[in-house]
C-alpha atoms as a PDB file:
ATOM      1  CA  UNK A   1      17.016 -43.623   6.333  1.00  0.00           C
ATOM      2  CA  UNK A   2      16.970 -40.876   3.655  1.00  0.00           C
ATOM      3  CA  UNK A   3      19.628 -37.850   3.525  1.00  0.00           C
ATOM      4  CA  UNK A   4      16.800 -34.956   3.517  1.00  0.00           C
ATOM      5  CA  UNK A   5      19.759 -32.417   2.818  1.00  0.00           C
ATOM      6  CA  UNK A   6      18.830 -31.916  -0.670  1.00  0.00           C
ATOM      7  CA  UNK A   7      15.354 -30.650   0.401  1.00  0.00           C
ATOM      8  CA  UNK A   8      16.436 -28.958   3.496  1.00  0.00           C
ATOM      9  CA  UNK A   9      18.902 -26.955   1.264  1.00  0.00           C
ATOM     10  CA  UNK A  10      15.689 -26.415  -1.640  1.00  0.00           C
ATOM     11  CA  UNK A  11      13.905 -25.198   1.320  1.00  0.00           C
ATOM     12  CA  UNK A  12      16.240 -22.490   2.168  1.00  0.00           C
ATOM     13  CA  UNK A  13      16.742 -21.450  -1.403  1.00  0.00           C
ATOM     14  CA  UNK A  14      13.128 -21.010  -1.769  1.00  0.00           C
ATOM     15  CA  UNK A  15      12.913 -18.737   1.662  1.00  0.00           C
ATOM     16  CA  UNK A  16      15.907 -16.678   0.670  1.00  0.00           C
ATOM     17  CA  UNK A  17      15.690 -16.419  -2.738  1.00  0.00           C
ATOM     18  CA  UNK A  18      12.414 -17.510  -4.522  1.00  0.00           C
ATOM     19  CA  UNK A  19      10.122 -15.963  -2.078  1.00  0.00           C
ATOM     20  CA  UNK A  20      12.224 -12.189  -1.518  1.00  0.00           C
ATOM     21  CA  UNK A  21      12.063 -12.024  -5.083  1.00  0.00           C
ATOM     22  CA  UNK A  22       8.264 -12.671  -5.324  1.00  0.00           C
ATOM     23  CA  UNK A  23       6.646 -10.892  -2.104  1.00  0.00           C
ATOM     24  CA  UNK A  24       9.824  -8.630  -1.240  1.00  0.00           C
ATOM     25  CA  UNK A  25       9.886  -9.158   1.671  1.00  0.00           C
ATOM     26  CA  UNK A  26      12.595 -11.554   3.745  1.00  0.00           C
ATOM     27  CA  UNK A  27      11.297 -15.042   5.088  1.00  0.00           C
ATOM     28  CA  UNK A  28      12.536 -17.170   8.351  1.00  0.00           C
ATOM     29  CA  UNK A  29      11.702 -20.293   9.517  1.00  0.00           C
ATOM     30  CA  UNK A  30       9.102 -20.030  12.211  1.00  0.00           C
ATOM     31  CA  UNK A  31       7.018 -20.893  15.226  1.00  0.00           C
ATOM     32  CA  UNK A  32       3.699 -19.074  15.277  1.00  0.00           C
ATOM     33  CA  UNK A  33       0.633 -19.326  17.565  1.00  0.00           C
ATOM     34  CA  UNK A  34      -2.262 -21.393  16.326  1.00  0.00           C
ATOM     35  CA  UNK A  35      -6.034 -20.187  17.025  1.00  0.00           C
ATOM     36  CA  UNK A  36      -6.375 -23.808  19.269  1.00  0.00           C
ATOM     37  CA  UNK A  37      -3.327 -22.206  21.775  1.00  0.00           C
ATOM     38  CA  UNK A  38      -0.819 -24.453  20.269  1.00  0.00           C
ATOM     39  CA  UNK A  39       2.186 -23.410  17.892  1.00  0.00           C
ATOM     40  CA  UNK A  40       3.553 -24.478  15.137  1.00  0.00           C
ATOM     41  CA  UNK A  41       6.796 -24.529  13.017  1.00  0.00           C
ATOM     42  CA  UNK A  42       5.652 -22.947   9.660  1.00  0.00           C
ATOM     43  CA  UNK A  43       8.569 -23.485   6.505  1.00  0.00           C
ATOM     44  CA  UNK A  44       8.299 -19.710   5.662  1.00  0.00           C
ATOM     45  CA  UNK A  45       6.961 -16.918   7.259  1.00  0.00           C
ATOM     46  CA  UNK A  46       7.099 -13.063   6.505  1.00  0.00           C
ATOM     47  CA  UNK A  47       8.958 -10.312   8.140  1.00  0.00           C
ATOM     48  CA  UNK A  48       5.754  -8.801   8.951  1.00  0.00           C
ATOM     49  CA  UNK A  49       4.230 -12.158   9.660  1.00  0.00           C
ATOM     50  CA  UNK A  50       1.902 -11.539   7.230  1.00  0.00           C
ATOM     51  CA  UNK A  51       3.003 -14.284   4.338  1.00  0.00           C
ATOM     52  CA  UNK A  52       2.860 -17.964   5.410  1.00  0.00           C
ATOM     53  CA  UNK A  53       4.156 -20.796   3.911  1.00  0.00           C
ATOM     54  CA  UNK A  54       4.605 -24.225   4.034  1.00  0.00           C
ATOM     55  CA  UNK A  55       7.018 -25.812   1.498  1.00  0.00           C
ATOM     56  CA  UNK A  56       7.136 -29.465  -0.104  1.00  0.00           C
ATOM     57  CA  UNK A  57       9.420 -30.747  -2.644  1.00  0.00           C
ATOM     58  CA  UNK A  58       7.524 -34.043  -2.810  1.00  0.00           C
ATOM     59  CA  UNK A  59       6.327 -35.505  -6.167  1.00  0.00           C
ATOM     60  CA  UNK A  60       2.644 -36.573  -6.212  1.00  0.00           C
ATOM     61  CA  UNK A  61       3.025 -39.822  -7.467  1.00  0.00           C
ATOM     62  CA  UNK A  62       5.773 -42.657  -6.364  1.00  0.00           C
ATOM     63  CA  UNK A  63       8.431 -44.281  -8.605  1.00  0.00           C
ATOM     64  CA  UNK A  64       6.041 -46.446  -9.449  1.00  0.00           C
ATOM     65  CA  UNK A  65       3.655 -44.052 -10.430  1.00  0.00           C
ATOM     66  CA  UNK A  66       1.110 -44.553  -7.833  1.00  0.00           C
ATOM     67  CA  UNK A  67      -0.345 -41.463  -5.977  1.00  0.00           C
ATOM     68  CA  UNK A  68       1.715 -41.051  -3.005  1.00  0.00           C
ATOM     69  CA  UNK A  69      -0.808 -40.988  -0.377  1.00  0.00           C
ATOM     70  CA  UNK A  70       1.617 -40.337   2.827  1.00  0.00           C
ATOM     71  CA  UNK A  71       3.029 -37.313   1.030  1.00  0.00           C
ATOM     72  CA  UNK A  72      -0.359 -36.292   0.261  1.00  0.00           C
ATOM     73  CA  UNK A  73      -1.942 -36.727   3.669  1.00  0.00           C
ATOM     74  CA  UNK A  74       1.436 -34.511   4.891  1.00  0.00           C
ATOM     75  CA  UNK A  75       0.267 -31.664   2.943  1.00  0.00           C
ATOM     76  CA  UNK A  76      -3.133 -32.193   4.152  1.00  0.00           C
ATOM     77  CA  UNK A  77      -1.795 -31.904   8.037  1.00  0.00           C
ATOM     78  CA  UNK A  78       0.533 -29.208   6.976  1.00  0.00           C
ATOM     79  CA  UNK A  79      -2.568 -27.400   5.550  1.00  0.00           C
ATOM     80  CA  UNK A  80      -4.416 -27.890   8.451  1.00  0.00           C
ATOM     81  CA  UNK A  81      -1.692 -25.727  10.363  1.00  0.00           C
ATOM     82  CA  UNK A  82      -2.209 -22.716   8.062  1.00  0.00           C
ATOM     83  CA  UNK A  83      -5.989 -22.638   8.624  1.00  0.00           C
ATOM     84  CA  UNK A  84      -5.536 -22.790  12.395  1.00  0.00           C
ATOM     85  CA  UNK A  85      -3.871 -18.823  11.579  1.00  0.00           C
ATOM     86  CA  UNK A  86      -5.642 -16.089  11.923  1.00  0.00           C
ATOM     87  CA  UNK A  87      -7.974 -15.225   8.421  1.00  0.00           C
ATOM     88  CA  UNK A  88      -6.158 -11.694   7.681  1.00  0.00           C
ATOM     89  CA  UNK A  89      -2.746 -13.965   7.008  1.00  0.00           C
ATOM     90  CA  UNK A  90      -1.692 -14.952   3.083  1.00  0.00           C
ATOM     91  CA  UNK A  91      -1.688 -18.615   3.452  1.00  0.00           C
ATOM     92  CA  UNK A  92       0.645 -20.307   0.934  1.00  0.00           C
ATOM     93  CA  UNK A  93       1.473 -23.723  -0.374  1.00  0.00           C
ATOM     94  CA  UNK A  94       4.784 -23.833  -2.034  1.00  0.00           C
ATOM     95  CA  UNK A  95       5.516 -26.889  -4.695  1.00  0.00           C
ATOM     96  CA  UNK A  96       8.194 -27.638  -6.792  1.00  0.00           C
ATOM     97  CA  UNK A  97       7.060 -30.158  -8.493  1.00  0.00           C
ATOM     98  CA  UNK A  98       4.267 -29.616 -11.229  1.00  0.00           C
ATOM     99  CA  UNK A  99       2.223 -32.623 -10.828  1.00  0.00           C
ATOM    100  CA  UNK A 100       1.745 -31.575  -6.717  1.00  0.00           C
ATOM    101  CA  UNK A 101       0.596 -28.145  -8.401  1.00  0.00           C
ATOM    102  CA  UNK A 102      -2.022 -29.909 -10.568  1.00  0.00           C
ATOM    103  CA  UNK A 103      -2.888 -32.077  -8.285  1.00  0.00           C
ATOM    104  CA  UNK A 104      -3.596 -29.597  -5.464  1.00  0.00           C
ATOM    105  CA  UNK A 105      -5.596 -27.180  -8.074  1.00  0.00           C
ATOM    106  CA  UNK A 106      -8.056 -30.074  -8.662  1.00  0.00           C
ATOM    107  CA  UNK A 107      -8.524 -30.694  -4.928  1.00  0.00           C
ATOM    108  CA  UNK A 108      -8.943 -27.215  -4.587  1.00  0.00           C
ATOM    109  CA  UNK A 109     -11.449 -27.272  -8.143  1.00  0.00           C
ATOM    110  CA  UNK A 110     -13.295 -30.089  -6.104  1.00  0.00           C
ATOM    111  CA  UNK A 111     -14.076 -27.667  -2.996  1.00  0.00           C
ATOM    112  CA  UNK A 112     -11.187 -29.862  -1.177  1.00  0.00           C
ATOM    113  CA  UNK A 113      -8.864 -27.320  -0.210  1.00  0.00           C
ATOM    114  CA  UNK A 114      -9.829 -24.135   0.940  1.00  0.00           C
ATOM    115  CA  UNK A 115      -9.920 -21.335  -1.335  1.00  0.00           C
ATOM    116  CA  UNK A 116      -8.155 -18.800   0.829  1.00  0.00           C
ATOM    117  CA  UNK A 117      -5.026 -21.437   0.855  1.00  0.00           C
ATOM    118  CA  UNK A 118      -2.998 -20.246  -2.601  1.00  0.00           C
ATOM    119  CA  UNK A 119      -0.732 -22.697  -4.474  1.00  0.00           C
ATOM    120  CA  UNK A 120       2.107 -21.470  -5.558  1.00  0.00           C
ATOM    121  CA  UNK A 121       4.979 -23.634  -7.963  1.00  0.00           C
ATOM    122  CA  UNK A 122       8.481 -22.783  -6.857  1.00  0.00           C
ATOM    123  CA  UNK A 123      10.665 -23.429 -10.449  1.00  0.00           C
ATOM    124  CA  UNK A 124      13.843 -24.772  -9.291  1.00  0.00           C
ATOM    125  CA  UNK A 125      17.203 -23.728 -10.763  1.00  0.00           C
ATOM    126  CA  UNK A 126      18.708 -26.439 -12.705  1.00  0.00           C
ATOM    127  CA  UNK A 127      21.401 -27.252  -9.952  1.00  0.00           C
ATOM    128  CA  UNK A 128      18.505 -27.691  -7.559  1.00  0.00           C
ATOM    129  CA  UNK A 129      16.616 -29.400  -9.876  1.00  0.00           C
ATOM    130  CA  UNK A 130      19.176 -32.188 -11.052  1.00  0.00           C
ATOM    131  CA  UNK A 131      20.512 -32.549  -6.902  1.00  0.00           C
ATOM    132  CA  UNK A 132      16.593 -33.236  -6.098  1.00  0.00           C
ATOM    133  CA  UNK A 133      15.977 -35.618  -8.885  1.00  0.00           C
ATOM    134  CA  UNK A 134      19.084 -37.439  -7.486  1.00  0.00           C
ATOM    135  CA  UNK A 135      18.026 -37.479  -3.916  1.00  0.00           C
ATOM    136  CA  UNK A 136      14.570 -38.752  -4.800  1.00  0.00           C
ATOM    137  CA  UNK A 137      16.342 -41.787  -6.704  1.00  0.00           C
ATOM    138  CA  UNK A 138      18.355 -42.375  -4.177  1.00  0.00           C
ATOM    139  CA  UNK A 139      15.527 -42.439  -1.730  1.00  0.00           C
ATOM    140  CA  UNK A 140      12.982 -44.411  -3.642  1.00  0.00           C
ATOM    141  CA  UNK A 141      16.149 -46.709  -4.534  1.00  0.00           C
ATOM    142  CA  UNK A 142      16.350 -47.520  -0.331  1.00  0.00           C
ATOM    143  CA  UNK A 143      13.062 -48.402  -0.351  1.00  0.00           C
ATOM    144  CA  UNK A 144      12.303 -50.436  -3.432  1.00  0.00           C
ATOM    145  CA  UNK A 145      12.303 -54.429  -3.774  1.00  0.00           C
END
């Protein structure tokens, strides 16, 4: 199975760096109660509880250059989760990866996203960057023929 550190660790970086800078304001992970009486574990969320996020450092094509429809349909569930909050919350989508950016802007261009759900591109620094790049190599290594 994949070592996730890597992303766990780009995950934190973004919630105690990338995001403080940007909405000053400090960010935990958290649980938070859903309109449907359930909860769930958002990546980010503000102080104030006002800012939520969810974060994904996922690619939206494979090694192979197909789109990567599981990592897609996980954003779609994790998206779901942020409209089940109430409507006076910021409701973010955090990417570090460009072509997840684009890709989510046409959805969103295509009246597939919702337009209250912003999309934000988290630029990695270059440590981050070349440890992810690594990790997804490794990763798609495990799994190739």
């Amino acid at each position: 199975m994949a070592d996730t550190s890597v992303q766990h660790e780009i995950e934190e970086w973004i919630r105690k760096q990338w995001m403080p800078s940007r909405f000053h304001q400090s960010f935990s992970q958290k649980n938070l109660p859903l309109s449907s009486r359930g909860f769930f574990e958002f990546d980010a969320v503000s102080d104030d509880e006002m800012i939520v996020a969810n974060i994904s450092t996922s690619s939206a094509t494979t090694a192979r250059e197909k789109l990567g429809i599981g990592k897609i349909q996980k954003i779609r569930a994790d998206t779901f989760f942020l409209l089940l909050l109430p409507d006076k919350k910021r409701k973010l989508l955090i990417f570090t990866e460009t072509d997840m950016v684009d890709f989510w802007k046409k959805e969103k261009e295509k009246g597939r996203l919702p337009q209250n759900i912003e999309i934000c591109l988290a630029n990695l620094p270059l440590d981050l960057r070349v440890k992810l790049q690594s990790s997804k190599k490794i990763a798609s290594d495990e799994v190739s023929p």
